[in-house]
Protein backbone atom coordinates (compact mmCIF):
# COMPACT_ATOMS: atom_id res chain seq x y z
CA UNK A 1 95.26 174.17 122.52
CA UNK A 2 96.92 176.05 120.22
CA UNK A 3 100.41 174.80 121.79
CA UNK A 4 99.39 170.76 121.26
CA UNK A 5 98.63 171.45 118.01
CA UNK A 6 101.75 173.35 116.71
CA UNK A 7 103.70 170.43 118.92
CA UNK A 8 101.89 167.88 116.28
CA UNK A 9 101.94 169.32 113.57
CA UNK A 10 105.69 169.53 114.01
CA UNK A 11 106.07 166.02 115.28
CA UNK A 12 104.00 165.33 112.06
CA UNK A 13 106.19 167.20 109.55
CA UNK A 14 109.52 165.79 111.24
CA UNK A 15 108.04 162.12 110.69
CA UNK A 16 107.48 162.89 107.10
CA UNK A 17 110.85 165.04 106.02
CA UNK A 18 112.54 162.01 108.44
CA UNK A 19 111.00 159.11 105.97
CA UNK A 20 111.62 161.50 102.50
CA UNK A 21 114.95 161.22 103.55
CA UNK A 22 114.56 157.52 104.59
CA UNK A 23 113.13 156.87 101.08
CA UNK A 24 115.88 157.84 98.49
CA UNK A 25 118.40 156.66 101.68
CA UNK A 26 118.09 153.03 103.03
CA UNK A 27 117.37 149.63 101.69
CA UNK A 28 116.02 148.60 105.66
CA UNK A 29 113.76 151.21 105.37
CA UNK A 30 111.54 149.21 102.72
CA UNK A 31 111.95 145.86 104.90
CA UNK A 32 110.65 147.68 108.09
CA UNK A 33 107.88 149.10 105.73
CA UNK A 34 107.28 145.95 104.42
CA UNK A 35 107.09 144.38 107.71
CA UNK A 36 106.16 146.40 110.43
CA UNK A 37 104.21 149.16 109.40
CA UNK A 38 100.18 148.65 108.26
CA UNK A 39 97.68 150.23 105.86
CA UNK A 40 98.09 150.98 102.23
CA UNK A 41 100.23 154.11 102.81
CA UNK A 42 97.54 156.16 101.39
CA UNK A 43 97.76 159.00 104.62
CA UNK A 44 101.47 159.27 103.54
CA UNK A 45 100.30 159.81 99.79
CA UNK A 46 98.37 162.09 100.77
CA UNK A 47 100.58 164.03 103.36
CA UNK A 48 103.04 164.10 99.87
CA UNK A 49 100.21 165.39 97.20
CA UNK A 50 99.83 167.67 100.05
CA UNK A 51 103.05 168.83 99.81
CA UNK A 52 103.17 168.92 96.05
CA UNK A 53 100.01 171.03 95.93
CA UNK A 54 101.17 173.99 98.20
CA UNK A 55 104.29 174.48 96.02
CA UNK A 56 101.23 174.80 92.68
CA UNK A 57 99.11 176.62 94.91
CA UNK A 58 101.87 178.97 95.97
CA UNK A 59 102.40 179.71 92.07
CA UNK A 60 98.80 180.29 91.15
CA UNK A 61 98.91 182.37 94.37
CA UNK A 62 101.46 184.20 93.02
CA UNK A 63 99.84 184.48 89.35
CA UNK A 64 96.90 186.06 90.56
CA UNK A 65 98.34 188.41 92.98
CA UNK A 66 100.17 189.39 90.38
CA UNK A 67 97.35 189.65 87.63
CA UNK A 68 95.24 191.03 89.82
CA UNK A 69 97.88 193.95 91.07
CA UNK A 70 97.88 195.09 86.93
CA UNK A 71 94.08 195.49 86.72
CA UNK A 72 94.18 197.19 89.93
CA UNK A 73 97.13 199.60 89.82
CA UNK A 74 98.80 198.79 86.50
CA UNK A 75 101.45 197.25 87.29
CA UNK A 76 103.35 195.57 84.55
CA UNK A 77 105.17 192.27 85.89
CA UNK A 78 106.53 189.35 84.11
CA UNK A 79 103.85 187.42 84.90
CA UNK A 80 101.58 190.15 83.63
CA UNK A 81 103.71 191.14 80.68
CA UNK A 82 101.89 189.18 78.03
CA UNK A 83 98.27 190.37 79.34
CA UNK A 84 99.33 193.99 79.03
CA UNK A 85 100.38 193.24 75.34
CA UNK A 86 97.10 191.91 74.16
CA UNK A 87 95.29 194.57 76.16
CA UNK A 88 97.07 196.95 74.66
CA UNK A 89 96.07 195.93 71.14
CA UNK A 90 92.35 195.76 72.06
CA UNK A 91 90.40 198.63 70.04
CA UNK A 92 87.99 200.90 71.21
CA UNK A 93 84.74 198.91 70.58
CA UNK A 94 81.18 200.60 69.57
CA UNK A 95 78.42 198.90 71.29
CA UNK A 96 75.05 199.71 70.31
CA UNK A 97 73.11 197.73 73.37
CA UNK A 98 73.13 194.60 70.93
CA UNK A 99 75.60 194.99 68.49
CA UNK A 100 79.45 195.78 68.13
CA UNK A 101 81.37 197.73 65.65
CA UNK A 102 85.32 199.19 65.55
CA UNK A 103 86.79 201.66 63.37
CA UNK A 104 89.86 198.92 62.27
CA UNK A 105 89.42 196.57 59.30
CA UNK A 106 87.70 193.97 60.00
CA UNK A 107 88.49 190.90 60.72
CA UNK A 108 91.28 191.85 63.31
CA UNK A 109 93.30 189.41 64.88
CA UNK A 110 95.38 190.22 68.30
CA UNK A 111 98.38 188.23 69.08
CA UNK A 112 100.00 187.35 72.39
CA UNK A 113 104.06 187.78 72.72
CA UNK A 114 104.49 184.80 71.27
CA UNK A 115 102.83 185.28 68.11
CA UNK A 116 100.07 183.06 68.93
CA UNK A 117 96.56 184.62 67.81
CA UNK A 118 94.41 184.48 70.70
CA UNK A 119 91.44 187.31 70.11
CA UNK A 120 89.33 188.01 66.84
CA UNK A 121 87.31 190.61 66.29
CA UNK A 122 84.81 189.69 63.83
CA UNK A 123 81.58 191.51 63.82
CA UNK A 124 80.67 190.68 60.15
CA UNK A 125 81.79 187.14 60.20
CA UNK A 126 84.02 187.47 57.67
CA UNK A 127 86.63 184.81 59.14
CA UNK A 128 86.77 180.83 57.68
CA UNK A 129 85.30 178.06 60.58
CA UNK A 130 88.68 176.34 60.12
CA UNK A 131 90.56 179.94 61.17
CA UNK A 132 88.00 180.84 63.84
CA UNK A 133 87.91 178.01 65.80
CA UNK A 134 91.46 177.73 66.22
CA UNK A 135 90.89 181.08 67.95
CA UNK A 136 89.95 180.99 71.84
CA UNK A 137 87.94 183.96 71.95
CA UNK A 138 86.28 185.67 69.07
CA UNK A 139 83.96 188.52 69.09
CA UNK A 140 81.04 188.44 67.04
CA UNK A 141 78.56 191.14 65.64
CA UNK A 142 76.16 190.33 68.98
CA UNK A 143 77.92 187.46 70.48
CA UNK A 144 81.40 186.38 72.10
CA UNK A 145 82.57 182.54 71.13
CA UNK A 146 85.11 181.27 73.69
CA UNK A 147 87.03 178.06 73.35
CA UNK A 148 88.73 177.19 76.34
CA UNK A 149 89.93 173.72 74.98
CA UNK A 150 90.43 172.20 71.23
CA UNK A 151 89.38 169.20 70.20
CA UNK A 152 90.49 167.66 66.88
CA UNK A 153 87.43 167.37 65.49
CA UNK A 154 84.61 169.75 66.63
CA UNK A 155 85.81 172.54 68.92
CA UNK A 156 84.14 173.21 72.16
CA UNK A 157 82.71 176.63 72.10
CA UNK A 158 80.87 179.02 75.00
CA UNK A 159 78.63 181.39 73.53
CA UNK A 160 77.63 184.63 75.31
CA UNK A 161 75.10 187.42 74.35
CA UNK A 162 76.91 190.69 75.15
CA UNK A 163 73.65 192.41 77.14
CA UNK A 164 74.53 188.97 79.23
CA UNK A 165 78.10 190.59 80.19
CA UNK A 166 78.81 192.96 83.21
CA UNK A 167 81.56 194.72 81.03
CA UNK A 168 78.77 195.48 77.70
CA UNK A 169 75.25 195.68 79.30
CA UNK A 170 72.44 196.67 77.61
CA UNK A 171 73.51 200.47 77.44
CA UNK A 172 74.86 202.08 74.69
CA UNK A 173 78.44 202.66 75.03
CA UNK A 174 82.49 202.74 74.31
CA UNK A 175 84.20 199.87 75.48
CA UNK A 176 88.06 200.43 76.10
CA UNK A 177 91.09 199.06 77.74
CA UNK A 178 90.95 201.08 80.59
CA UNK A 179 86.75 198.97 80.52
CA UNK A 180 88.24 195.99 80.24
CA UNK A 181 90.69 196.40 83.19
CA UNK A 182 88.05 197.97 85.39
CA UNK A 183 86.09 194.67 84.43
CA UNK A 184 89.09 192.37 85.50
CA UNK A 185 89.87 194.48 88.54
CA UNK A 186 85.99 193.25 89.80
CA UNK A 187 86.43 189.71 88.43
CA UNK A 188 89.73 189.45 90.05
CA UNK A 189 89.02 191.09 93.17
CA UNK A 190 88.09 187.93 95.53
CA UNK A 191 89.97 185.11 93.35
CA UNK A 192 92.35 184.79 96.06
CA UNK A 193 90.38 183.96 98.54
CA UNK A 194 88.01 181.59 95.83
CA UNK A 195 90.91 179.64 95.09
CA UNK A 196 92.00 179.36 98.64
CA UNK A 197 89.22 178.15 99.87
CA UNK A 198 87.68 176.73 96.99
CA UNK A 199 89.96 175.59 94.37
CA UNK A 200 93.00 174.61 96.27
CA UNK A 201 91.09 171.99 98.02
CA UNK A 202 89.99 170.87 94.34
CA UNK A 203 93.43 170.36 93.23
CA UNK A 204 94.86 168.51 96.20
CA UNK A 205 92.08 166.04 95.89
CA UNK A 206 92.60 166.20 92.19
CA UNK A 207 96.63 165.67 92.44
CA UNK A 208 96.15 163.12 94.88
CA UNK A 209 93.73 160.90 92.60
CA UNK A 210 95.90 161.43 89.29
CA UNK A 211 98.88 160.12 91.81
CA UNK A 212 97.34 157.10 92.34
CA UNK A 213 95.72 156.51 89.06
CA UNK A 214 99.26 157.11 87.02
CA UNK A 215 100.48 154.86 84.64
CA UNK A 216 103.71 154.78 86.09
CA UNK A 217 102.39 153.84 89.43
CA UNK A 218 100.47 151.13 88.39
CA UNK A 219 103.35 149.75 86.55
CA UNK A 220 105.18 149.64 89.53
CA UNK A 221 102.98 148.63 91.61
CA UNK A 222 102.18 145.52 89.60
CA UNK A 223 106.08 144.66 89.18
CA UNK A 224 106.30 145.11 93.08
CA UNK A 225 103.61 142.33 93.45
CA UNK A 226 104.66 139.92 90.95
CA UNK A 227 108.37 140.06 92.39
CA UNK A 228 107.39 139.90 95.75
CA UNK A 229 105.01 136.84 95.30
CA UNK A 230 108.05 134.77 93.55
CA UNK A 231 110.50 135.87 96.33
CA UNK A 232 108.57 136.39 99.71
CA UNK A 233 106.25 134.04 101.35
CA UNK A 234 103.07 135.37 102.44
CA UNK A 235 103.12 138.55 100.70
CA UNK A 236 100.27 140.51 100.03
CA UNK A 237 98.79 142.86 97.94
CA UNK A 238 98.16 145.74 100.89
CA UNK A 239 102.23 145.28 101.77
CA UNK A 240 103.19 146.16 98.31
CA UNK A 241 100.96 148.67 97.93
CA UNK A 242 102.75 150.19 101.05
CA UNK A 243 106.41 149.82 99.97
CA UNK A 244 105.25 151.67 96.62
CA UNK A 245 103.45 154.24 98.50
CA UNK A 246 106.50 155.14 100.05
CA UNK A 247 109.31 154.97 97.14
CA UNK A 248 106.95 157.28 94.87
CA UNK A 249 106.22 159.73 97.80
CA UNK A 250 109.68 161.74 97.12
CA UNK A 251 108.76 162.34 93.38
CA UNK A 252 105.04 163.51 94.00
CA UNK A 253 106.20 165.89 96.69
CA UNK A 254 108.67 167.30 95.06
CA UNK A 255 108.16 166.99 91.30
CA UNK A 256 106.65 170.87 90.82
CA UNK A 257 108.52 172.53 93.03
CA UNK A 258 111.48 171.02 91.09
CA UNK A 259 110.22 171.43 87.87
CA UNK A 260 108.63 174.91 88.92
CA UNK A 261 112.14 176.36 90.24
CA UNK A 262 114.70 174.40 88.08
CA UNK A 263 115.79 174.95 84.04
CA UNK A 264 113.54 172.40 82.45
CA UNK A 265 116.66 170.19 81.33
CA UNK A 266 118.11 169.69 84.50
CA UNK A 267 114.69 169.61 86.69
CA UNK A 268 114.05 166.67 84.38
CA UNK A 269 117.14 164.65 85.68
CA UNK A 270 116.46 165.51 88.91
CA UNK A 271 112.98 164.34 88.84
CA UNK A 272 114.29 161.02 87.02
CA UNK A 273 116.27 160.27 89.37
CA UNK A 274 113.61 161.17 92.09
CA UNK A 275 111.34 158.18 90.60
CA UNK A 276 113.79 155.85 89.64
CA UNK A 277 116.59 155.31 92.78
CA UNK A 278 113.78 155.02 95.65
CA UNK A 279 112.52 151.50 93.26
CA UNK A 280 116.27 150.22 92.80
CA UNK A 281 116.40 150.57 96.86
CA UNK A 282 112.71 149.47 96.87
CA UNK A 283 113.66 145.58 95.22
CA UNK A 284 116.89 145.56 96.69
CA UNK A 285 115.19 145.29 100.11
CA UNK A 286 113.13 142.93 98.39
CA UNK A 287 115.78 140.51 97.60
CA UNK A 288 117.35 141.69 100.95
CA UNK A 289 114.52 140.00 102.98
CA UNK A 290 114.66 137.08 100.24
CA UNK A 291 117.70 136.10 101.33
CA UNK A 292 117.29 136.85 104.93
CA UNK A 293 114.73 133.89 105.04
């Protein structure tokens, strides 16, 4: 059992590198799509978002191995670097069972390595509304405000009782950074495996939707139609779908790990070039076939 399947799965992945290639390679390869293959292309698309999600999921993988490794055993990586610098700015905090206090002057705003102010500690609300809610996560006199995204307008704010959070309870007590990491170490214990079997799913069905529903796609798709309709007889809207299935496969498999591994300027090029040649082969078969009839 195990045997057939490893012998499909590879016939599977040769078949896909084989039309990749194929893609960015040959003019023919769009007629034979075109004309002898069937369906909308949409297990290819897949097979590619596939693709384009392991190389994410590898680098999340990778983040929280990492983050996880510096809660647990304090290990300072580059990927951790910037955590360890706004832990290590934290203050003790004095928590009453309700209520917080530090010893620092108050309002005290931690940075992140890049001089962006991401914590506020604020127990006697002494910060502006326009300041604070530029802040993602402010601590209050009995309450924690967390933004985790900014709107224009009105912010989008979490609000938690401390007694409501593991790391404060109900007890009197100290909080420090050696609290806060033995809070992470828990919270961070079992991501892996979460986002593994959990979340990873999520954002292959999630990449795979936003591939189809892109702008750029679209675009194409509707330029594909249009061009084949004036030059092809009997075309149809499932054949072009098809054709552009298979030029924009290339770019969404390979688009992160390119831009993931490669100098932003250059991985830009590459990734240009990724989504642009496979359409200039794409209507060249086009008016290939055209003049083959």
């Amino acid at each position: 059992m195990t045997i057939k399947l490893y012998q499909h799965l590879k016939t599977f992945v040769k078949m896909l590198l084989r039309h990749l290639w194929l893609s960015i390679s040959s003019v023919q390869f769009y007629q034979d799509v075109y004309s002898r293959y069937k369906g909308y292309g949409l297990k290819y698309l897949f097979a590619t978002s596939f693709i384009a999600s392991l190389f994410i999921g590898t680098m999340i993988l990778n983040y929280l191995d990492d983050v996880k490794d510096y809660f647990i055993n304090d290990n300072v990586k580059h990927n951790t670097a910037n955590i360890d610098h706004i832990l290590k700015q934290m203050p003790d905090i004095y928590y009453d069972g309700s209520n917080i206090q530090i010893e620092e002057e108050t309002p005290l705003i931690i940075k992140d390595m890049h001089l962006q102010e991401i914590i506020a500690i604020d127990p006697a609300q002494e910060l502006e509304s326009s300041k604070k809610n530029k802040i993602p996560i402010v601590f209050l006199s009995n309450k924690i405000n967390i933004s985790p995204a900014k709107f224009q307008k009105k912010p989008y704010i979490i609000t938690i009782k401390y007694s409501e959070m593991e790391v404060f309870g109900s007890d009197e007590k100290v909080i420090t950074q050696d609290s806060w990491k033995n809070y992470f170490a828990k919270v961070t214990n079992n991501a892996t495996s979460i986002f593994i079997y959990l979340l990873y799913p999520l954002l292959l069905v999630m990449y795979f939707i936003l591939s189809l529903c892109n702008y750029t796609f679209i675009v194409i798709l509707i330029s594909t139609y249009l061009l084949s309709y004036f030059l092809l007889q009997n075309t149809s809207l499932k054949s072009c779908f098809r054709m552009v299935a298979f030029a924009c496969g290339t770019g969404i498999a390979l688009t992160p790990a390119i831009l993931i591994s490669i100098p932003e300027d250059i991985g830009i090029v590459i990734v240009s070039f990724l989504q642009s040649w496979p359409l200039l082969l794409l209507f060249l078969s086009i008016l290939k076939t055209r003049n083959e009839q």
